[in-house]
PDB file of N, CA and C in Angstrom:
ATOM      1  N   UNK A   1       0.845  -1.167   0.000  1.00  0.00           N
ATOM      2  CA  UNK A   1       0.000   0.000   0.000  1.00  0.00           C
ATOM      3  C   UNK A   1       0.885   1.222   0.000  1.00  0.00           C
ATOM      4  N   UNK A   2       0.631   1.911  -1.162  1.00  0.00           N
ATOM      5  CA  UNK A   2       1.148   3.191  -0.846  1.00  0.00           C
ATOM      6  C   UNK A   2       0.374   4.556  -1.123  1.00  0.00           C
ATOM      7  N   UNK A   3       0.332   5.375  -0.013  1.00  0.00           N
ATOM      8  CA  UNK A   3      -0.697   6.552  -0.203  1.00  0.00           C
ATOM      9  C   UNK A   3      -0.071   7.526   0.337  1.00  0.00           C
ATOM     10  N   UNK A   4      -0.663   8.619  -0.863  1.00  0.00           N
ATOM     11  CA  UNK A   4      -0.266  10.218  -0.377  1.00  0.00           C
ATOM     12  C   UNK A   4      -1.327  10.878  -0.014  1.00  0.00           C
ATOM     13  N   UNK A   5      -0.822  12.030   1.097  1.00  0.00           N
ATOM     14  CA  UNK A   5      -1.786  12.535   1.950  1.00  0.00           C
ATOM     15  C   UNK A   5      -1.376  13.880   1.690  1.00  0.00           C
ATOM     16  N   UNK A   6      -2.049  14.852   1.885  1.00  0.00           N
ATOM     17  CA  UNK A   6      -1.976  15.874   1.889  1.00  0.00           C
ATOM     18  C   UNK A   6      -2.517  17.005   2.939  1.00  0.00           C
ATOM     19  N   UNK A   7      -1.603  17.761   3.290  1.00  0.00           N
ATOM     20  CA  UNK A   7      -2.073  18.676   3.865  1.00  0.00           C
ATOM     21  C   UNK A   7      -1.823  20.530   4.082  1.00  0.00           C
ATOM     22  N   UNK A   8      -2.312  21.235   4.801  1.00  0.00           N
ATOM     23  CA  UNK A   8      -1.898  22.503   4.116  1.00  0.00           C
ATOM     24  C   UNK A   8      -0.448  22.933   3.868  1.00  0.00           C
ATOM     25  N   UNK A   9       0.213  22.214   4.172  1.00  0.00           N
ATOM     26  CA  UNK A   9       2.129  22.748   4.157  1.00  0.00           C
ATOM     27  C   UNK A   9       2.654  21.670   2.995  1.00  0.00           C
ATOM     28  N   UNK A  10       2.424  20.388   3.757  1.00  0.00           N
ATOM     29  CA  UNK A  10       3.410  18.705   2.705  1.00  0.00           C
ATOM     30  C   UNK A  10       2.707  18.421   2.014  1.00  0.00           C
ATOM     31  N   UNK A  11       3.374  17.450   1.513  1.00  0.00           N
ATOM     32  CA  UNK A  11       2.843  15.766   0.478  1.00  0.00           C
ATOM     33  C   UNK A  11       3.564  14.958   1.503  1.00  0.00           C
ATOM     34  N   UNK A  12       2.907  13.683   1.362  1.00  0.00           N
ATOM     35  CA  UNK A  12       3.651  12.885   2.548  1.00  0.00           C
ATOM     36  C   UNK A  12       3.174  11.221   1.947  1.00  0.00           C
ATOM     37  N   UNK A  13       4.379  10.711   1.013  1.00  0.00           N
ATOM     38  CA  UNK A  13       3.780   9.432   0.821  1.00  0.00           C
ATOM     39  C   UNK A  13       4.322   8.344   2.192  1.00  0.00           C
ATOM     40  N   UNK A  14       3.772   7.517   2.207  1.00  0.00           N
ATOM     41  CA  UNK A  14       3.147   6.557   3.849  1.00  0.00           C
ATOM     42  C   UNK A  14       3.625   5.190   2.217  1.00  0.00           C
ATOM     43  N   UNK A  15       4.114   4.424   3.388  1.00  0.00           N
ATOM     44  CA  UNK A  15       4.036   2.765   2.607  1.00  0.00           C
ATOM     45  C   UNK A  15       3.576   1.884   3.615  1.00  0.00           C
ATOM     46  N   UNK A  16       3.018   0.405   3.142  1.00  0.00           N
ATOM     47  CA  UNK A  16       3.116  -0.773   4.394  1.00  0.00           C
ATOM     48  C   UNK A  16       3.665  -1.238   3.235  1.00  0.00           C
ATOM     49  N   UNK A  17       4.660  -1.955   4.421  1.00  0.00           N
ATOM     50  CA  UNK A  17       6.088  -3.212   3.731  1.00  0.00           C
ATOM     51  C   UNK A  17       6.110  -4.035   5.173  1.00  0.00           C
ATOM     52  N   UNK A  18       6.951  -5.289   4.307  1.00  0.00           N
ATOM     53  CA  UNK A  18       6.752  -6.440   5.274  1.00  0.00           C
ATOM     54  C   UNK A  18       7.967  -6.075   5.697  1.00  0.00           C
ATOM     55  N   UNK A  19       8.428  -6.290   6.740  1.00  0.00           N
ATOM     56  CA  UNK A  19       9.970  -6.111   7.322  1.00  0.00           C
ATOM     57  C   UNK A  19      10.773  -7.280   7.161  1.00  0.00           C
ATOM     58  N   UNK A  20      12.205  -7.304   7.474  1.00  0.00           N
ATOM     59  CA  UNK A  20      12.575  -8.866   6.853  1.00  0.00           C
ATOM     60  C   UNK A  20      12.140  -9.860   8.153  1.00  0.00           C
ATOM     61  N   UNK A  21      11.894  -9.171   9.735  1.00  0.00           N
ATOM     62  CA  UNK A  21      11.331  -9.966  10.497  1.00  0.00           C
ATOM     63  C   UNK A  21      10.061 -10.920  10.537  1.00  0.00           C
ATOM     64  N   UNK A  22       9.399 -10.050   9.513  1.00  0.00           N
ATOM     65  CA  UNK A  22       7.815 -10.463   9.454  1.00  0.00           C
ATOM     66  C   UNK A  22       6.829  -9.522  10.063  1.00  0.00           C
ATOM     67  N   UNK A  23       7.062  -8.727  10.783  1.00  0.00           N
ATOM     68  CA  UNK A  23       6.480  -7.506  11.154  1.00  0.00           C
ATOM     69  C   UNK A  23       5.791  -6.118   9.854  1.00  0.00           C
ATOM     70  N   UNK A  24       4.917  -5.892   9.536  1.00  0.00           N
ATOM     71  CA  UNK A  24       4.528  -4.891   9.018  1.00  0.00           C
ATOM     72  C   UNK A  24       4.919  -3.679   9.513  1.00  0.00           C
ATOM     73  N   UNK A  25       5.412  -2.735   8.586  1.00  0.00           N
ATOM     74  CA  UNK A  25       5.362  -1.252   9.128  1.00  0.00           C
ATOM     75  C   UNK A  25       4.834  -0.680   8.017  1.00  0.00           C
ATOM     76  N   UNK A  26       4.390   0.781   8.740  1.00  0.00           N
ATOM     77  CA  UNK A  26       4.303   1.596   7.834  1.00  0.00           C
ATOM     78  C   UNK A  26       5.417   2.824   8.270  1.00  0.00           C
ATOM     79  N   UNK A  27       5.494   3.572   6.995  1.00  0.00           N
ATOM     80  CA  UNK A  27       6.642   4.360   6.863  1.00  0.00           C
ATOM     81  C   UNK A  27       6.675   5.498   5.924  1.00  0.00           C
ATOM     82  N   UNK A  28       7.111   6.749   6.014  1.00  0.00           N
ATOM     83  CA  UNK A  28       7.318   7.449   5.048  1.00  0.00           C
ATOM     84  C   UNK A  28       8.108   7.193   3.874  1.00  0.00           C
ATOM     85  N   UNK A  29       7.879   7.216   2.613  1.00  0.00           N
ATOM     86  CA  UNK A  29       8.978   6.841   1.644  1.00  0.00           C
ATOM     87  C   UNK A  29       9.931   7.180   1.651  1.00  0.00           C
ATOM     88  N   UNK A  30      10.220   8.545   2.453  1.00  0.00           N
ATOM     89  CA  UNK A  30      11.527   9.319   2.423  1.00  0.00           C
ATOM     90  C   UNK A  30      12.409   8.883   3.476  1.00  0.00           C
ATOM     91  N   UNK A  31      11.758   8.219   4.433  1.00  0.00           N
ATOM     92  CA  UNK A  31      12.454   7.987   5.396  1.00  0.00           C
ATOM     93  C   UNK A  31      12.532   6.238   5.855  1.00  0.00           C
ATOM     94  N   UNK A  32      12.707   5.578   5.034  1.00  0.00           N
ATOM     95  CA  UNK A  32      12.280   3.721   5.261  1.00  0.00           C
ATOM     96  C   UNK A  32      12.917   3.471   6.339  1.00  0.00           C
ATOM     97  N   UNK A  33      14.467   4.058   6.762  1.00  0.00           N
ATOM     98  CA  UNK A  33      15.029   3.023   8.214  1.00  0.00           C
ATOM     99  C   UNK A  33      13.786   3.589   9.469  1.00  0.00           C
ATOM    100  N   UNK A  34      13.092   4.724   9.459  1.00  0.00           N
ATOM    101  CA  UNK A  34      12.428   4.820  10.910  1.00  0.00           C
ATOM    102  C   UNK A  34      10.710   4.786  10.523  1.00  0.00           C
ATOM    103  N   UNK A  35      10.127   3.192  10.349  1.00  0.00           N
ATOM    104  CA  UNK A  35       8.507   3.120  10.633  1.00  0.00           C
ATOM    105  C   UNK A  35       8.157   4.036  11.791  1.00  0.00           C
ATOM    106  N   UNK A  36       6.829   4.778  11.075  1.00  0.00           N
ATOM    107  CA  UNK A  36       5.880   5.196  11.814  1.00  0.00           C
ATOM    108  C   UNK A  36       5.269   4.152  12.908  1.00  0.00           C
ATOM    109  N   UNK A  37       4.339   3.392  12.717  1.00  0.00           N
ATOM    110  CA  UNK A  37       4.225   2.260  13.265  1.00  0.00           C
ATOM    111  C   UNK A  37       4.338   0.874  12.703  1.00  0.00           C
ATOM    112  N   UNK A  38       4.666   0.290  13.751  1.00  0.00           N
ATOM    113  CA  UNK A  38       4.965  -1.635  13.229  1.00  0.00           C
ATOM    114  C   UNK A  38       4.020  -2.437  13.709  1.00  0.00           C
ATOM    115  N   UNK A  39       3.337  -3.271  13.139  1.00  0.00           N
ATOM    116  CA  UNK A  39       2.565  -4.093  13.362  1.00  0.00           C
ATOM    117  C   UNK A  39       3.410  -5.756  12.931  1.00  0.00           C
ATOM    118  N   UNK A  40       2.748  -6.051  14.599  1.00  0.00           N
ATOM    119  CA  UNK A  40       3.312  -7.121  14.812  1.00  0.00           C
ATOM    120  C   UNK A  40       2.076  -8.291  15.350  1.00  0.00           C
ATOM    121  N   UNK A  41       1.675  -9.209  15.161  1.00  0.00           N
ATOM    122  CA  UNK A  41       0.868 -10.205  15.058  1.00  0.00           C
ATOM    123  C   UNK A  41       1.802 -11.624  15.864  1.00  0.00           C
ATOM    124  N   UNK A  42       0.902 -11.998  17.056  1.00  0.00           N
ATOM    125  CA  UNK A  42       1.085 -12.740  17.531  1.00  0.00           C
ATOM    126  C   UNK A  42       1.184 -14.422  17.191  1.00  0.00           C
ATOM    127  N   UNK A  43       2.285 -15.290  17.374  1.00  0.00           N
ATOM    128  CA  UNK A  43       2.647 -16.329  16.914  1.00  0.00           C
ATOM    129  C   UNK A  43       0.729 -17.397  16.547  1.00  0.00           C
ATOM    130  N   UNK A  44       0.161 -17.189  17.726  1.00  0.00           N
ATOM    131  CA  UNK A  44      -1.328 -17.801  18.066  1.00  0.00           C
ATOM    132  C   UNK A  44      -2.062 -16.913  16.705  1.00  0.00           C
ATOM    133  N   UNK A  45      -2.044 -15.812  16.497  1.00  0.00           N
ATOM    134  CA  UNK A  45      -2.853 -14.958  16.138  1.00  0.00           C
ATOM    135  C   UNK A  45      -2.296 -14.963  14.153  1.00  0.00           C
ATOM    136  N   UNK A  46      -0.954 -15.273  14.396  1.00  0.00           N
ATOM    137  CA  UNK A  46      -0.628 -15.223  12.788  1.00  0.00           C
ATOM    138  C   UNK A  46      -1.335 -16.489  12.377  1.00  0.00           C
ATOM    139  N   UNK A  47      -1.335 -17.742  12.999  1.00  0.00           N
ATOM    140  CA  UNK A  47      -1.707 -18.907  12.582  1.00  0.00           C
ATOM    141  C   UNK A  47      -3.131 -18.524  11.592  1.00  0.00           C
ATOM    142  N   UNK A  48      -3.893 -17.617  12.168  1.00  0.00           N
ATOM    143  CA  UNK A  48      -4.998 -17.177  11.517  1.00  0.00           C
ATOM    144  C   UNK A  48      -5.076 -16.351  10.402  1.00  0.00           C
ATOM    145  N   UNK A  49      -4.382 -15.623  10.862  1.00  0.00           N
ATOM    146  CA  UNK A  49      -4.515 -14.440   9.503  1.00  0.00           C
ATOM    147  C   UNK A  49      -3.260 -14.436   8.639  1.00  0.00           C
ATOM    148  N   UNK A  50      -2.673 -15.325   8.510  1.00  0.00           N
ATOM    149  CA  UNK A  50      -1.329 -15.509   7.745  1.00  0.00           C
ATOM    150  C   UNK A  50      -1.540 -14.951   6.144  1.00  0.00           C
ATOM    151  N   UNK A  51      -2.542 -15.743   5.604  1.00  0.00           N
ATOM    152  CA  UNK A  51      -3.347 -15.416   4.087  1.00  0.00           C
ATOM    153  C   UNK A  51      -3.364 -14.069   4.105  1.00  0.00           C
ATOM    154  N   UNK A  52      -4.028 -13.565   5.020  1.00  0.00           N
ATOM    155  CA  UNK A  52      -4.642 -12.179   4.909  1.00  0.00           C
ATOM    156  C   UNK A  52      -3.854 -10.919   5.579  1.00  0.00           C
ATOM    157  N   UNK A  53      -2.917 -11.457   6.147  1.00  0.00           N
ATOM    158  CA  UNK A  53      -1.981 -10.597   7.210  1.00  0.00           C
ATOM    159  C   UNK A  53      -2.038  -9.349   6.609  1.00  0.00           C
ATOM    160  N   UNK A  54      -1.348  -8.965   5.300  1.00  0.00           N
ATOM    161  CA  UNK A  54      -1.297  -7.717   4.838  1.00  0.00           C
ATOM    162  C   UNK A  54      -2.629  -6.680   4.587  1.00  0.00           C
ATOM    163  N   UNK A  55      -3.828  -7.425   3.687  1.00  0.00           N
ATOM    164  CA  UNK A  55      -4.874  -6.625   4.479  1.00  0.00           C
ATOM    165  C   UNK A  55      -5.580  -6.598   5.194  1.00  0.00           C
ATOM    166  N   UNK A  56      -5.617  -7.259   6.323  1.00  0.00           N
ATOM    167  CA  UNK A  56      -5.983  -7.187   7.964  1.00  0.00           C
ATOM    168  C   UNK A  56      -4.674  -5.688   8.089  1.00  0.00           C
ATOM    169  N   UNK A  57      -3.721  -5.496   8.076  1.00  0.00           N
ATOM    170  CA  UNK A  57      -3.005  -4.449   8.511  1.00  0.00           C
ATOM    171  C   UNK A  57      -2.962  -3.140   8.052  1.00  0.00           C
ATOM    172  N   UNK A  58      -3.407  -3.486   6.558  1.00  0.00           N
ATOM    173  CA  UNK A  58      -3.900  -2.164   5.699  1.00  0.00           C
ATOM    174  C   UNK A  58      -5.147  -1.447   6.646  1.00  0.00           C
ATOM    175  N   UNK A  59      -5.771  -2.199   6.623  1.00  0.00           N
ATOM    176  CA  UNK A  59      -7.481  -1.879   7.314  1.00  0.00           C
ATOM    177  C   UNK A  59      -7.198  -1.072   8.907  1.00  0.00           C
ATOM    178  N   UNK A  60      -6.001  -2.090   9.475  1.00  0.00           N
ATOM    179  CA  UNK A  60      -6.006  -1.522  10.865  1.00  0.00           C
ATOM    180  C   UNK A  60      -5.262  -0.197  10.553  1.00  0.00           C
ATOM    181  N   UNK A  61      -5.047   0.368   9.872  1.00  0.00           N
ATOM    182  CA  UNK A  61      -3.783   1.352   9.084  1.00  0.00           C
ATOM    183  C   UNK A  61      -4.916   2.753   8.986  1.00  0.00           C
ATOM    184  N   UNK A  62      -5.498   1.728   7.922  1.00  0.00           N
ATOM    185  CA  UNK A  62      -7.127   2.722   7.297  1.00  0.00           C
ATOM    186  C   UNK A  62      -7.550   3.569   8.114  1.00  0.00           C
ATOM    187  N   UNK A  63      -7.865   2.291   9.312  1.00  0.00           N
ATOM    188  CA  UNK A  63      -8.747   2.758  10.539  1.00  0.00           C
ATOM    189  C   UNK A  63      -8.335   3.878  11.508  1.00  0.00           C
ATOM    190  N   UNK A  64      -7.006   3.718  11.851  1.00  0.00           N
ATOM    191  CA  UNK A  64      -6.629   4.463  12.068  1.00  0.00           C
ATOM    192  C   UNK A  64      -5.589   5.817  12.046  1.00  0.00           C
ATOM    193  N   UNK A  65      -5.522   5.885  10.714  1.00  0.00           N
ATOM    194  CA  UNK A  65      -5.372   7.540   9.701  1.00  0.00           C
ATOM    195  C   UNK A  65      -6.877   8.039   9.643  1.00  0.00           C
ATOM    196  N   UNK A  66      -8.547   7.209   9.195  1.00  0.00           N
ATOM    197  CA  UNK A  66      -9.309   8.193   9.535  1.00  0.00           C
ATOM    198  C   UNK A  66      -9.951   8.313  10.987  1.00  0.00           C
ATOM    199  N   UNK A  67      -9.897   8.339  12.076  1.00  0.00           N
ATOM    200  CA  UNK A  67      -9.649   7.968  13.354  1.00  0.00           C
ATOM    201  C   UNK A  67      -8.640   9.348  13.489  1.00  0.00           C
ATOM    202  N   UNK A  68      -7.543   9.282  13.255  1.00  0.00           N
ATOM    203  CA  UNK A  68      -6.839  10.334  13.542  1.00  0.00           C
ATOM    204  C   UNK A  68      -7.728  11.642  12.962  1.00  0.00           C
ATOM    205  N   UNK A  69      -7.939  11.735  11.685  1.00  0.00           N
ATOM    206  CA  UNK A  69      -8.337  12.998  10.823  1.00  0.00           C
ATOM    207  C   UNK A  69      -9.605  13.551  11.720  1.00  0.00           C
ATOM    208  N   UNK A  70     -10.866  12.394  11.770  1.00  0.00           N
ATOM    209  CA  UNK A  70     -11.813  12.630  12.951  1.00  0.00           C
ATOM    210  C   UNK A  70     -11.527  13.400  13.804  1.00  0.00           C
ATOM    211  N   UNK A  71     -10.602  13.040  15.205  1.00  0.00           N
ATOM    212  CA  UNK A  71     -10.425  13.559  15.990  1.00  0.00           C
ATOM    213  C   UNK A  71      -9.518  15.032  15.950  1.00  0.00           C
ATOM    214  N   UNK A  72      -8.636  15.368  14.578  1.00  0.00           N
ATOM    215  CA  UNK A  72      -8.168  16.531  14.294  1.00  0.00           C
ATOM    216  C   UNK A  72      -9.827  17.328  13.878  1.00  0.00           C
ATOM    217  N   UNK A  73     -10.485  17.094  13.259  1.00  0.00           N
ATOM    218  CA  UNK A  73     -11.572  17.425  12.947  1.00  0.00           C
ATOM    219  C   UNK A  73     -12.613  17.800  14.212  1.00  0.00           C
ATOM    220  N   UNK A  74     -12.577  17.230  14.904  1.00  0.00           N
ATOM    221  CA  UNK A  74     -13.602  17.359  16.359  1.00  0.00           C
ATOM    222  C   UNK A  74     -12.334  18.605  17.129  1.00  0.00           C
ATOM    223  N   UNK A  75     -11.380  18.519  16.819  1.00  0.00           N
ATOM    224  CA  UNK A  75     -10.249  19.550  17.974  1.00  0.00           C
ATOM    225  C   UNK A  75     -10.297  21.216  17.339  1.00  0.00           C
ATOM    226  N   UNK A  76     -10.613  21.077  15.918  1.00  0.00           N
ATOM    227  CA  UNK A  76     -11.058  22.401  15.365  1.00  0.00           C
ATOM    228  C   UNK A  76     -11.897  23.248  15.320  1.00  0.00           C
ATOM    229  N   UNK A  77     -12.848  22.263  15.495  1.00  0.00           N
ATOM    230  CA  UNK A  77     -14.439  22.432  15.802  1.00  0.00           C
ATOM    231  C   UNK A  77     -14.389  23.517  17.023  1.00  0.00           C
ATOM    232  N   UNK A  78     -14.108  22.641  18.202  1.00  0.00           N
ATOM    233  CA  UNK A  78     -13.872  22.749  19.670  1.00  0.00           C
ATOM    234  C   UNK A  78     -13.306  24.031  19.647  1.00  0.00           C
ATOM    235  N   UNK A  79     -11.890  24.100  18.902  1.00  0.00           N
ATOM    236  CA  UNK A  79     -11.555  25.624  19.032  1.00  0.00           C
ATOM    237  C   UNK A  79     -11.842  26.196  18.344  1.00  0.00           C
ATOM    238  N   UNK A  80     -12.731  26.525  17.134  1.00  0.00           N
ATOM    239  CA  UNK A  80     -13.915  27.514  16.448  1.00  0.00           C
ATOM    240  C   UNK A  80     -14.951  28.094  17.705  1.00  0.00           C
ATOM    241  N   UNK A  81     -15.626  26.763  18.313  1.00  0.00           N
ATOM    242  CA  UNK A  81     -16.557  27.593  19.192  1.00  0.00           C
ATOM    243  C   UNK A  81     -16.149  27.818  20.083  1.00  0.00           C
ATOM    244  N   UNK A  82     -14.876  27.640  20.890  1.00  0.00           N
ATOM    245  CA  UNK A  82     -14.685  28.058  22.108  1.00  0.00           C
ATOM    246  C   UNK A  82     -14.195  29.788  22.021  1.00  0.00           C
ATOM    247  N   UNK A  83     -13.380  30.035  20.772  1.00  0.00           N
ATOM    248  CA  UNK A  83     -13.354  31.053  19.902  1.00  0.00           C
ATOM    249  C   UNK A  83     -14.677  32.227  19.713  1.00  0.00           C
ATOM    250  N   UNK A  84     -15.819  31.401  19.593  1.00  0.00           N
ATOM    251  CA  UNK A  84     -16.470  31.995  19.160  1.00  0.00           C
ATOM    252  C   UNK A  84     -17.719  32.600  19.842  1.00  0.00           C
ATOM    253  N   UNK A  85     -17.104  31.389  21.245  1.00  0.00           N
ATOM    254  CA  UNK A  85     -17.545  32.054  22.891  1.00  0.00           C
ATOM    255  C   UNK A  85     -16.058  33.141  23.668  1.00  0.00           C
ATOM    256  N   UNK A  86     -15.620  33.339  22.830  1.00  0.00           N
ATOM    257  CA  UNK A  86     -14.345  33.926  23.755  1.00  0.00           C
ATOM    258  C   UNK A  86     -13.564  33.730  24.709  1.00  0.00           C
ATOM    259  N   UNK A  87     -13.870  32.573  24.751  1.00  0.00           N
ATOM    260  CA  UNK A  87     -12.825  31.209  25.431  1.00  0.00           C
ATOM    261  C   UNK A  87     -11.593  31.213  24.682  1.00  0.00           C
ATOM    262  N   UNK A  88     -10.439  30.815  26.016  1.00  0.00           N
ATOM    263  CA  UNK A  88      -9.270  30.866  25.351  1.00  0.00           C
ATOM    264  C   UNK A  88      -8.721  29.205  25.606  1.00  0.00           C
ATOM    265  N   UNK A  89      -8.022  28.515  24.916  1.00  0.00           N
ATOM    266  CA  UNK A  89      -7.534  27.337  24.957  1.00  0.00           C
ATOM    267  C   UNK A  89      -5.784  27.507  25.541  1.00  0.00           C
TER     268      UNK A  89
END
């Protein structure tokens, strides 16, 4: 998986790659020696999702980049109206 994101300043392409351990990360392209996060799947737990490992990890990936955006989204909000009560943060 590789996706670019955008926002008001960067471009920021994100990869998932298998590591040579077997661990998933994801990572900036520019930067491959330091994953953002690594996903790691338990010896019990790979037995299951071995087939599917990579998108079972995409999804948990998915989930949480929009999960993040959400909650940047709810924190703007928050300071629009607290703003707009003259509340200071």
């Amino acid at each position: 998986m590789t996706k670019t994101t955008k926002n008001q300043t960067h471009e920021t392409t994100v990869e998932l790659v298998h590591l040579k351990n077997g661990d998933i990360a994801l990572r900036r392209a520019d930067s491959p020696e330091q994953p953002m996060v690594v996903i790691r799947f338990s010896d019990s737990s790979l037995s299951l999702v071995a087939p599917d490992k990579m998108d079972i990890a995409r999804a948990m990936v998915e989930a949480g980049i929009q999960r993040f955006g959400d909650i940047q989204s709810q924190r703007v909000e928050e300071a629009k109206e607290a703003a707009e009560q003259g509340m200071l943060h």
